[in-house]
PDB file of N, CA and C in Angstrom:
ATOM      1  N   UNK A   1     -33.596 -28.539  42.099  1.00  0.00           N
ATOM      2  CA  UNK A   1     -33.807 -27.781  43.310  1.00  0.00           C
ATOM      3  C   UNK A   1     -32.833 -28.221  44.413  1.00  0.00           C
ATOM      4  N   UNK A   2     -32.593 -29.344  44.542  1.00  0.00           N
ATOM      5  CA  UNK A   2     -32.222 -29.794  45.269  1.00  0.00           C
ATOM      6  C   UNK A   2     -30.309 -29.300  45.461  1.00  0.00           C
ATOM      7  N   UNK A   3     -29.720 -29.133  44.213  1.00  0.00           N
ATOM      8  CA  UNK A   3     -28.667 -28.786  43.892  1.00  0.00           C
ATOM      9  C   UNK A   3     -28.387 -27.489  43.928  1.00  0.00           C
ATOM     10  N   UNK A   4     -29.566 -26.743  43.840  1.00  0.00           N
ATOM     11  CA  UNK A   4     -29.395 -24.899  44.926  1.00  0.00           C
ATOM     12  C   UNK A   4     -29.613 -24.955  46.184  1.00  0.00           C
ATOM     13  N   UNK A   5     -29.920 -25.970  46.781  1.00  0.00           N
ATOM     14  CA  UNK A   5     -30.008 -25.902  48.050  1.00  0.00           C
ATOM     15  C   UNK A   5     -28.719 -26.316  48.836  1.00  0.00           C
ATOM     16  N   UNK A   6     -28.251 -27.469  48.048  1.00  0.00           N
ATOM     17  CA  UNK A   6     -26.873 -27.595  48.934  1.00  0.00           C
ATOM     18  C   UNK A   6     -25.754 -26.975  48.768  1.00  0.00           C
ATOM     19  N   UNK A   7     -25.494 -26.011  47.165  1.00  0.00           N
ATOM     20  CA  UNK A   7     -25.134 -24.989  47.118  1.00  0.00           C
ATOM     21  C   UNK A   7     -25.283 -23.710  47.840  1.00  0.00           C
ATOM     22  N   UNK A   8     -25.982 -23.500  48.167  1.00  0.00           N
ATOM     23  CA  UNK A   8     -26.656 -22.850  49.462  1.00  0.00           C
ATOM     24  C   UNK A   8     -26.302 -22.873  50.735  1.00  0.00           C
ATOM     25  N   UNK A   9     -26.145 -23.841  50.712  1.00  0.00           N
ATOM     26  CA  UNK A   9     -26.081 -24.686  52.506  1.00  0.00           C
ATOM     27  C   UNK A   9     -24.318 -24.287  52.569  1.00  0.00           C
ATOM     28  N   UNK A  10     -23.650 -24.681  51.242  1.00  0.00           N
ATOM     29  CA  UNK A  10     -22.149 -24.590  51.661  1.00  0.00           C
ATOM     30  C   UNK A  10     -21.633 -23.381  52.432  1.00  0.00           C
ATOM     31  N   UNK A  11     -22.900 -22.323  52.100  1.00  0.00           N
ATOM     32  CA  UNK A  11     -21.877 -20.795  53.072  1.00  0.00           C
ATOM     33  C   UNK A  11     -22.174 -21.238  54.525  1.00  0.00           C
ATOM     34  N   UNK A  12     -22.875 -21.800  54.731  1.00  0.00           N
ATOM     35  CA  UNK A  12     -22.491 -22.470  56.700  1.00  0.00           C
ATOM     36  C   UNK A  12     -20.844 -22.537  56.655  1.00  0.00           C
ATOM     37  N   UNK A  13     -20.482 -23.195  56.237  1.00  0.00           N
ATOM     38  CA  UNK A  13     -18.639 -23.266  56.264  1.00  0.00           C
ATOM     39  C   UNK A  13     -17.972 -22.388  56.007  1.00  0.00           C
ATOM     40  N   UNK A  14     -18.040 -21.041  55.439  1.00  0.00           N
ATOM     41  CA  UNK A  14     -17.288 -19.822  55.742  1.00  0.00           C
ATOM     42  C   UNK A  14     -17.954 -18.810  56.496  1.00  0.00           C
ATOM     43  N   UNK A  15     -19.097 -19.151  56.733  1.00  0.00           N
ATOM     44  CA  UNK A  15     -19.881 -18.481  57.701  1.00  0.00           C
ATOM     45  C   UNK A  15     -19.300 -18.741  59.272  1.00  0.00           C
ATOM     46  N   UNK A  16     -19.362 -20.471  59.703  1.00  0.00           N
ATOM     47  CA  UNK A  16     -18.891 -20.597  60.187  1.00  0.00           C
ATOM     48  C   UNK A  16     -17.491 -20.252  61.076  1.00  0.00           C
ATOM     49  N   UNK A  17     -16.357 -19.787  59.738  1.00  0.00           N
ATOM     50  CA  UNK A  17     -14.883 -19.790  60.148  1.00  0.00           C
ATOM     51  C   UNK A  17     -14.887 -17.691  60.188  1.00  0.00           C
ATOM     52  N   UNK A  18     -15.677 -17.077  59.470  1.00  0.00           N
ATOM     53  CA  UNK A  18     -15.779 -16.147  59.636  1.00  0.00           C
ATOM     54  C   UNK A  18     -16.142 -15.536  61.234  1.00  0.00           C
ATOM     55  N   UNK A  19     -16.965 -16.381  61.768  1.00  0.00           N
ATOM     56  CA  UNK A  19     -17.596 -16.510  63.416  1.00  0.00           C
ATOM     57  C   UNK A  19     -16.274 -16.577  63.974  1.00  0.00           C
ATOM     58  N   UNK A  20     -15.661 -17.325  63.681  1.00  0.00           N
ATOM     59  CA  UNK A  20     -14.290 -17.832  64.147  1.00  0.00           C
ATOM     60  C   UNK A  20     -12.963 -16.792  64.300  1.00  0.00           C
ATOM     61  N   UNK A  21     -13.465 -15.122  63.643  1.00  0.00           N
ATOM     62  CA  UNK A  21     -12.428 -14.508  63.291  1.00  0.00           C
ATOM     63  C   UNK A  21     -11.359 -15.117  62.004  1.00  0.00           C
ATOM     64  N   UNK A  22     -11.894 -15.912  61.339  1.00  0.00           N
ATOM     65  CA  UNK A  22     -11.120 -16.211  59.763  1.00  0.00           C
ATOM     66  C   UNK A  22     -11.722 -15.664  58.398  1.00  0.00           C
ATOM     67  N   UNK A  23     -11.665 -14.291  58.676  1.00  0.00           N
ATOM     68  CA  UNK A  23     -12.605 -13.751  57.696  1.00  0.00           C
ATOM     69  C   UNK A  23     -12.178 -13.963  56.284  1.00  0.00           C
ATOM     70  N   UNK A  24     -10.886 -14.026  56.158  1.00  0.00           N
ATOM     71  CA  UNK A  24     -10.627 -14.343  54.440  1.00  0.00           C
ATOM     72  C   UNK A  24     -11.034 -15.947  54.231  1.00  0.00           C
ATOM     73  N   UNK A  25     -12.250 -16.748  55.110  1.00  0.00           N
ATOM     74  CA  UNK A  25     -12.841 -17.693  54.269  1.00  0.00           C
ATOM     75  C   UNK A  25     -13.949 -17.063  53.361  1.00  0.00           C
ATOM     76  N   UNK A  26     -13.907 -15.794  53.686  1.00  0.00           N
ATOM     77  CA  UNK A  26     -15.337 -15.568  53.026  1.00  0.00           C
ATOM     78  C   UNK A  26     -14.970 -15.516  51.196  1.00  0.00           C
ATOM     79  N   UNK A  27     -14.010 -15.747  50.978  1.00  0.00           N
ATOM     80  CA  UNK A  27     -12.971 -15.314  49.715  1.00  0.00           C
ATOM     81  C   UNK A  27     -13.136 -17.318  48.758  1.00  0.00           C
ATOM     82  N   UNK A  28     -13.813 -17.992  49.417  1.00  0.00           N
ATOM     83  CA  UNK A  28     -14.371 -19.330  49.099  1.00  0.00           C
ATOM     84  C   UNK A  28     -15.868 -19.892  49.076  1.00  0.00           C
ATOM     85  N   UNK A  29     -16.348 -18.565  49.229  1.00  0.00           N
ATOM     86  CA  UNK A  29     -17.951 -18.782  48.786  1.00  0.00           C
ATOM     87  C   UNK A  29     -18.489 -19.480  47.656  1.00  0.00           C
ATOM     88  N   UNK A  30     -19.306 -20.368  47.620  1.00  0.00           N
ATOM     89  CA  UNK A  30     -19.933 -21.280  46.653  1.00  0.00           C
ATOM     90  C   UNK A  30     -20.476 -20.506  45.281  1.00  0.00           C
ATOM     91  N   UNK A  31     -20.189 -18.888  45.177  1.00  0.00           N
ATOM     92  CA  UNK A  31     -20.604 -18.264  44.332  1.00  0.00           C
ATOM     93  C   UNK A  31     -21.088 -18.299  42.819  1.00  0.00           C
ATOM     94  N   UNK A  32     -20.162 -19.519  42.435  1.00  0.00           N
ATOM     95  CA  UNK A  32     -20.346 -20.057  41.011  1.00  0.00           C
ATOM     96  C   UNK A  32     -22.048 -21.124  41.077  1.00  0.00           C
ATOM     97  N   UNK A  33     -21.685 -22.007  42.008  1.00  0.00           N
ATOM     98  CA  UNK A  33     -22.517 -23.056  42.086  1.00  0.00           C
ATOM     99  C   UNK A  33     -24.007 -22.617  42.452  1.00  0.00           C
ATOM    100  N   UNK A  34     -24.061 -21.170  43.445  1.00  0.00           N
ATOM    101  CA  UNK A  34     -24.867 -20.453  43.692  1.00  0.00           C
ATOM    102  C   UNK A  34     -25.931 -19.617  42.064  1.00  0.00           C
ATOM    103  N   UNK A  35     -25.199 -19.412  41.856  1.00  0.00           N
ATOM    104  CA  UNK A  35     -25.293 -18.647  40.429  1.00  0.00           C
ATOM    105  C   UNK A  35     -26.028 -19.514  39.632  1.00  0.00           C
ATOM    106  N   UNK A  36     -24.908 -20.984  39.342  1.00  0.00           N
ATOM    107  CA  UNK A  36     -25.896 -21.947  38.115  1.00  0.00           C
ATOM    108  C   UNK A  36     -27.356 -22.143  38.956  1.00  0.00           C
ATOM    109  N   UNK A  37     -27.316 -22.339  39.636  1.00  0.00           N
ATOM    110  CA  UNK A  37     -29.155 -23.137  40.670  1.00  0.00           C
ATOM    111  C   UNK A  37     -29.678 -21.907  40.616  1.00  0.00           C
ATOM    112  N   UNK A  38     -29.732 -20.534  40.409  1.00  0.00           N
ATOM    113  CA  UNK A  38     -30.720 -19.883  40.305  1.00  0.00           C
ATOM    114  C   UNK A  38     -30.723 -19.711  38.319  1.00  0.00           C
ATOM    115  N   UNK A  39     -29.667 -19.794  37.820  1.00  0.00           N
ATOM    116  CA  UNK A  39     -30.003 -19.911  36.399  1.00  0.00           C
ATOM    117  C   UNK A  39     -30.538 -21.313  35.967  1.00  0.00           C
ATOM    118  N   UNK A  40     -30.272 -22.373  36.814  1.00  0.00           N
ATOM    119  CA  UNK A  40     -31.661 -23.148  36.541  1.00  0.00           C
ATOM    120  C   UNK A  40     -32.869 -23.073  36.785  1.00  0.00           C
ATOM    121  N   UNK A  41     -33.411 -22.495  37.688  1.00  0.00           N
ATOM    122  CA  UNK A  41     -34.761 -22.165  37.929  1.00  0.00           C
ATOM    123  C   UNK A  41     -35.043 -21.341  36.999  1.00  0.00           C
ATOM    124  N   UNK A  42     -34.179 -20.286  36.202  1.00  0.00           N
ATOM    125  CA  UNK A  42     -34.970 -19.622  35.154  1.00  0.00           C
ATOM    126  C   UNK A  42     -34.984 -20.138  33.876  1.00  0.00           C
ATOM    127  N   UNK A  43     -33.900 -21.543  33.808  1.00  0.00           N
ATOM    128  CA  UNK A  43     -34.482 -22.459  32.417  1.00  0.00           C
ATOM    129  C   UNK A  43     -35.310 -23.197  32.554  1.00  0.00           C
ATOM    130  N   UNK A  44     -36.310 -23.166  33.367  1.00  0.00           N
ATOM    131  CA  UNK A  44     -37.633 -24.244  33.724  1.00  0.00           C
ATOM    132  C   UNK A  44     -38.146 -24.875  31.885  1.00  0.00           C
ATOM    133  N   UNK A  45     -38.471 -24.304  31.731  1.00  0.00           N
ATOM    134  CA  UNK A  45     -39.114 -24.743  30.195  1.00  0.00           C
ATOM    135  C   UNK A  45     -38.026 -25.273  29.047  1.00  0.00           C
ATOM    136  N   UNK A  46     -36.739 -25.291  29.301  1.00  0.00           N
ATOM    137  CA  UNK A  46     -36.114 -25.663  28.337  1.00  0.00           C
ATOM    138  C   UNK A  46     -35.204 -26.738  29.056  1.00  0.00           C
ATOM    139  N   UNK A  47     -35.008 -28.320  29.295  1.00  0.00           N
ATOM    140  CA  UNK A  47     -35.029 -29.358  29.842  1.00  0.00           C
ATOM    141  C   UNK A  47     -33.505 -29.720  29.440  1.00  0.00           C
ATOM    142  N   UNK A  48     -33.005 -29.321  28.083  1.00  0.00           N
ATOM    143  CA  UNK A  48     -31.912 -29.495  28.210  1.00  0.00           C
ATOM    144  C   UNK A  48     -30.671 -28.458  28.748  1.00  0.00           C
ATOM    145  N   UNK A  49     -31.539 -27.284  28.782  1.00  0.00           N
ATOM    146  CA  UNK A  49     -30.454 -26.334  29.661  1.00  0.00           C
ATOM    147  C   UNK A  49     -30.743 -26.601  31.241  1.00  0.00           C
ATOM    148  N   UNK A  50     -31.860 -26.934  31.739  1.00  0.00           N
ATOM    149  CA  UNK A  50     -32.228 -27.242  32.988  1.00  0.00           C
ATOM    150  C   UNK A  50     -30.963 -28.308  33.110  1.00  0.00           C
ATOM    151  N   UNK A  51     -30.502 -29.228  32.487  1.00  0.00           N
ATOM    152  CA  UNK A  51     -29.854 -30.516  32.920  1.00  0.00           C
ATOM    153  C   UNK A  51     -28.659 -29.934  32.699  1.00  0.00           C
ATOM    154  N   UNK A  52     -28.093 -29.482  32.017  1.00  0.00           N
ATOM    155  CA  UNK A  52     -26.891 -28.690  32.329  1.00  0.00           C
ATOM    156  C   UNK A  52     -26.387 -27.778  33.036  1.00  0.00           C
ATOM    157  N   UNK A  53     -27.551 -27.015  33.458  1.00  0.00           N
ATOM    158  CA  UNK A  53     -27.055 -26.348  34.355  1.00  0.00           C
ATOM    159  C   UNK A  53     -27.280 -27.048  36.194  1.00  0.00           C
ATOM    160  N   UNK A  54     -27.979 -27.829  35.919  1.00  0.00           N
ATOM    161  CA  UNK A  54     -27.764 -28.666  37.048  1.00  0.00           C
ATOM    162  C   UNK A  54     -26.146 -29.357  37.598  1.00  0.00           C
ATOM    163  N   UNK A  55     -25.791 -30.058  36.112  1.00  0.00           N
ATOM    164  CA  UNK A  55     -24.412 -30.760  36.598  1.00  0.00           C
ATOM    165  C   UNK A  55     -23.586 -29.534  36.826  1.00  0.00           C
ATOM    166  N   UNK A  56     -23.590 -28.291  36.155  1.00  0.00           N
ATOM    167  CA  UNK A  56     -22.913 -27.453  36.677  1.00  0.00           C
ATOM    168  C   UNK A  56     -22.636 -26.794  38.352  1.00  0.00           C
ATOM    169  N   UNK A  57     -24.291 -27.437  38.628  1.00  0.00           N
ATOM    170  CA  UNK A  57     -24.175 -26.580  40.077  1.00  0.00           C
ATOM    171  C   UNK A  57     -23.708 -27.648  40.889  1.00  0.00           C
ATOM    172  N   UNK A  58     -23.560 -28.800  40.807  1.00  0.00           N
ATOM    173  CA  UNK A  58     -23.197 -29.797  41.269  1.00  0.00           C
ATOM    174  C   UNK A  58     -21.776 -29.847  41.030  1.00  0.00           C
ATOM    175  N   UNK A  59     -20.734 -29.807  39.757  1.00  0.00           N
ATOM    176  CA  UNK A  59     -19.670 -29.988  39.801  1.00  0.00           C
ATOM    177  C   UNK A  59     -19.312 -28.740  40.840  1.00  0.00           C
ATOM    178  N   UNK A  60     -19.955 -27.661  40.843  1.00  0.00           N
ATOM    179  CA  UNK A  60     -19.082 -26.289  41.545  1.00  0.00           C
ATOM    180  C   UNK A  60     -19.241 -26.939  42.896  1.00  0.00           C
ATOM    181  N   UNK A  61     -20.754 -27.108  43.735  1.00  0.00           N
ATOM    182  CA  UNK A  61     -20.625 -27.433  44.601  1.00  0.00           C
ATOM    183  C   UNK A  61     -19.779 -28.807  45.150  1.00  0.00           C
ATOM    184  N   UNK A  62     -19.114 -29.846  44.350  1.00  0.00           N
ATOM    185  CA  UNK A  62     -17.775 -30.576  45.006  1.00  0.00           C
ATOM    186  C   UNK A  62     -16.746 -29.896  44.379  1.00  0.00           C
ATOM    187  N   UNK A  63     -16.354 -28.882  43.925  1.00  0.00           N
ATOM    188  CA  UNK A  63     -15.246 -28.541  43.537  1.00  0.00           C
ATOM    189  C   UNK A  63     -14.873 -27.313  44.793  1.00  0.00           C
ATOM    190  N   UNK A  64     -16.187 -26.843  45.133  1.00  0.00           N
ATOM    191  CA  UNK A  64     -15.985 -26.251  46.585  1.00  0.00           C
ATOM    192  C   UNK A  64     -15.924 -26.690  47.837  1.00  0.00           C
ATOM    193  N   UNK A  65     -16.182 -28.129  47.828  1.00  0.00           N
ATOM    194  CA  UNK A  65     -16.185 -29.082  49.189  1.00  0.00           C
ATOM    195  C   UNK A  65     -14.677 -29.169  48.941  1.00  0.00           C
ATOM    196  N   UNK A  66     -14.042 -29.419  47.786  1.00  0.00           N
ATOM    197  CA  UNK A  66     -12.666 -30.061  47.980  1.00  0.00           C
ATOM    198  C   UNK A  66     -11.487 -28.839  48.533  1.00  0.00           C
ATOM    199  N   UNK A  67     -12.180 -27.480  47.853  1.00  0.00           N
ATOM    200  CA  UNK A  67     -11.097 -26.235  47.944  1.00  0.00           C
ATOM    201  C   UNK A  67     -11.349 -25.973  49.695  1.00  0.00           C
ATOM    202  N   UNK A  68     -12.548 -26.139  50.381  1.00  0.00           N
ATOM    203  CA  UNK A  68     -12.699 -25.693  51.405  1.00  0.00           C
ATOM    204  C   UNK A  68     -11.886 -26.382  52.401  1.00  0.00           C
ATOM    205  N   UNK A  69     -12.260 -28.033  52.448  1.00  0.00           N
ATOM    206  CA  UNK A  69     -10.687 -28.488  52.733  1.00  0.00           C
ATOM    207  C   UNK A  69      -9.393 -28.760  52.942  1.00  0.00           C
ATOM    208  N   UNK A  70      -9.287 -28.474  51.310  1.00  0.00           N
ATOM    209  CA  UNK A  70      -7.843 -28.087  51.434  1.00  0.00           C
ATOM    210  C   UNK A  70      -7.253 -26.792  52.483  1.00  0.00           C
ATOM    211  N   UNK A  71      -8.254 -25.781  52.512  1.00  0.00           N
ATOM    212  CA  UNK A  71      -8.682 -24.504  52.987  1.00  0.00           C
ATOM    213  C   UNK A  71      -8.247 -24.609  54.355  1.00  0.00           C
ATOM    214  N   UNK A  72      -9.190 -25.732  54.934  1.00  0.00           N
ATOM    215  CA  UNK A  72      -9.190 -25.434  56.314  1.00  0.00           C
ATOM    216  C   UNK A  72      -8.108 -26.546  56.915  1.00  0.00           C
ATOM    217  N   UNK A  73      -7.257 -27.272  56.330  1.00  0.00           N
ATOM    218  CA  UNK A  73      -6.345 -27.965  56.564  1.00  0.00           C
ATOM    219  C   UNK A  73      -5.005 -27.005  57.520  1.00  0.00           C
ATOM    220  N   UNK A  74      -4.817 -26.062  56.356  1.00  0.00           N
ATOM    221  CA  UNK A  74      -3.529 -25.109  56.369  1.00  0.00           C
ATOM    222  C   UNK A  74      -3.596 -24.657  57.887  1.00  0.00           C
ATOM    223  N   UNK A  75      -5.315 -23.949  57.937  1.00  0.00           N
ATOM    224  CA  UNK A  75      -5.468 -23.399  59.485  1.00  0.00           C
ATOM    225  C   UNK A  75      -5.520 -24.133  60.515  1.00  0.00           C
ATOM    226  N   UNK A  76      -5.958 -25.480  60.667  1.00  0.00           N
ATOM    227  CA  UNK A  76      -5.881 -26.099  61.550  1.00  0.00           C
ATOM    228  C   UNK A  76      -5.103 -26.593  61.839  1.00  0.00           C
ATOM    229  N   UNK A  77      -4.075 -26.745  60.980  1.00  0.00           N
ATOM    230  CA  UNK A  77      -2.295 -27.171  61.505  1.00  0.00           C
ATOM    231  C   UNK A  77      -1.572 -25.944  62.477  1.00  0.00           C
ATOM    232  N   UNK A  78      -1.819 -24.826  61.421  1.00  0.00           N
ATOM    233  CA  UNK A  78      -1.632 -23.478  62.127  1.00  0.00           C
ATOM    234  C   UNK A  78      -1.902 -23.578  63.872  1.00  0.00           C
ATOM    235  N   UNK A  79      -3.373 -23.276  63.940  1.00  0.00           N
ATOM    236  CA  UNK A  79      -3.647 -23.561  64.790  1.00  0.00           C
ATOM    237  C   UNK A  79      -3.290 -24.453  65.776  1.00  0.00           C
ATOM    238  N   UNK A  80      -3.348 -25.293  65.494  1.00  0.00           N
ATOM    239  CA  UNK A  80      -2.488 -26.252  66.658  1.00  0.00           C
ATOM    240  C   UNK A  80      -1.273 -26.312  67.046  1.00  0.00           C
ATOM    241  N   UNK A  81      -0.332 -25.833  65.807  1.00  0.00           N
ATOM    242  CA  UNK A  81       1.313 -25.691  66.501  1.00  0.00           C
ATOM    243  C   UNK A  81       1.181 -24.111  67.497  1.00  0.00           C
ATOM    244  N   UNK A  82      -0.180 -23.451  66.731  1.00  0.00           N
ATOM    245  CA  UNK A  82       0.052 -22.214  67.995  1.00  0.00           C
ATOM    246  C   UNK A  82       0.358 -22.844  69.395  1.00  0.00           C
ATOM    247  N   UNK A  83      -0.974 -23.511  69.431  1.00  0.00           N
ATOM    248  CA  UNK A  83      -1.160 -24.241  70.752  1.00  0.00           C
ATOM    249  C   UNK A  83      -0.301 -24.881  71.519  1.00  0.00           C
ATOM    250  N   UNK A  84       0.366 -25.332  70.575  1.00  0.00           N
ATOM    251  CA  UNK A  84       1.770 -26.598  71.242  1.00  0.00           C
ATOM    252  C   UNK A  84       2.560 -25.609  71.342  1.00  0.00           C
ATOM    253  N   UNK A  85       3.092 -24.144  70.667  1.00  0.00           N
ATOM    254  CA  UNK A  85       4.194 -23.401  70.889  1.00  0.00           C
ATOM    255  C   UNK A  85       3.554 -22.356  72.372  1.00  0.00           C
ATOM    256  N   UNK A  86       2.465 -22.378  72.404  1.00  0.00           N
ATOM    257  CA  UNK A  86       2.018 -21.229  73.827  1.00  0.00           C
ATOM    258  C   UNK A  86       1.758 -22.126  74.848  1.00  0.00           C
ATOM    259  N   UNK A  87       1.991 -23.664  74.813  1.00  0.00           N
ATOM    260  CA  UNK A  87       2.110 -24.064  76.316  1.00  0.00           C
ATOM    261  C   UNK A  87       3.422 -24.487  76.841  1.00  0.00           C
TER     262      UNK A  87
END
């Protein structure tokens, strides 16, 4: 459960940059990791697909902490030479 939830939680961060007018974050949604945590809740009774699909939602969700990063690196450099070039 716990591993659909913070899968879950990750669209705050393109939610976020979307607020922001950066709408092509929405193009980095946790969608995979989203996906395994509700196909674990429907392997309840079978313990070894439950555990696999757990590490699954877990590898997606840091494999999306790392892309979002990288993500928001590019813009915030962006961003700031705007800044330094408009004063």
């Amino acid at each position: 459960m716990a591993a659909l939830v913070v899968a879950v939680l990750t669209v705050a961060g393109p939610a976020l940059m979307v607020y922001l007018d950066f709408w092509f974050f929405l193009l980095v949604v946790n969608v995979p990791g989203i996906g395994f945590g509700i196909a674990t809740l429907r392997k309840l009774p079978d313990p070894v697909e439950v555990e696999r699909y757990i590490r699954y939602t877990w590898a997606c969700t840091f494999a999306y902490a790392i892309l979002f990063v990288l993500f928001t690196i590019p813009v915030v450099v962006l961003f700031m030479m705007m800044l330094l070039l408009t004063s």
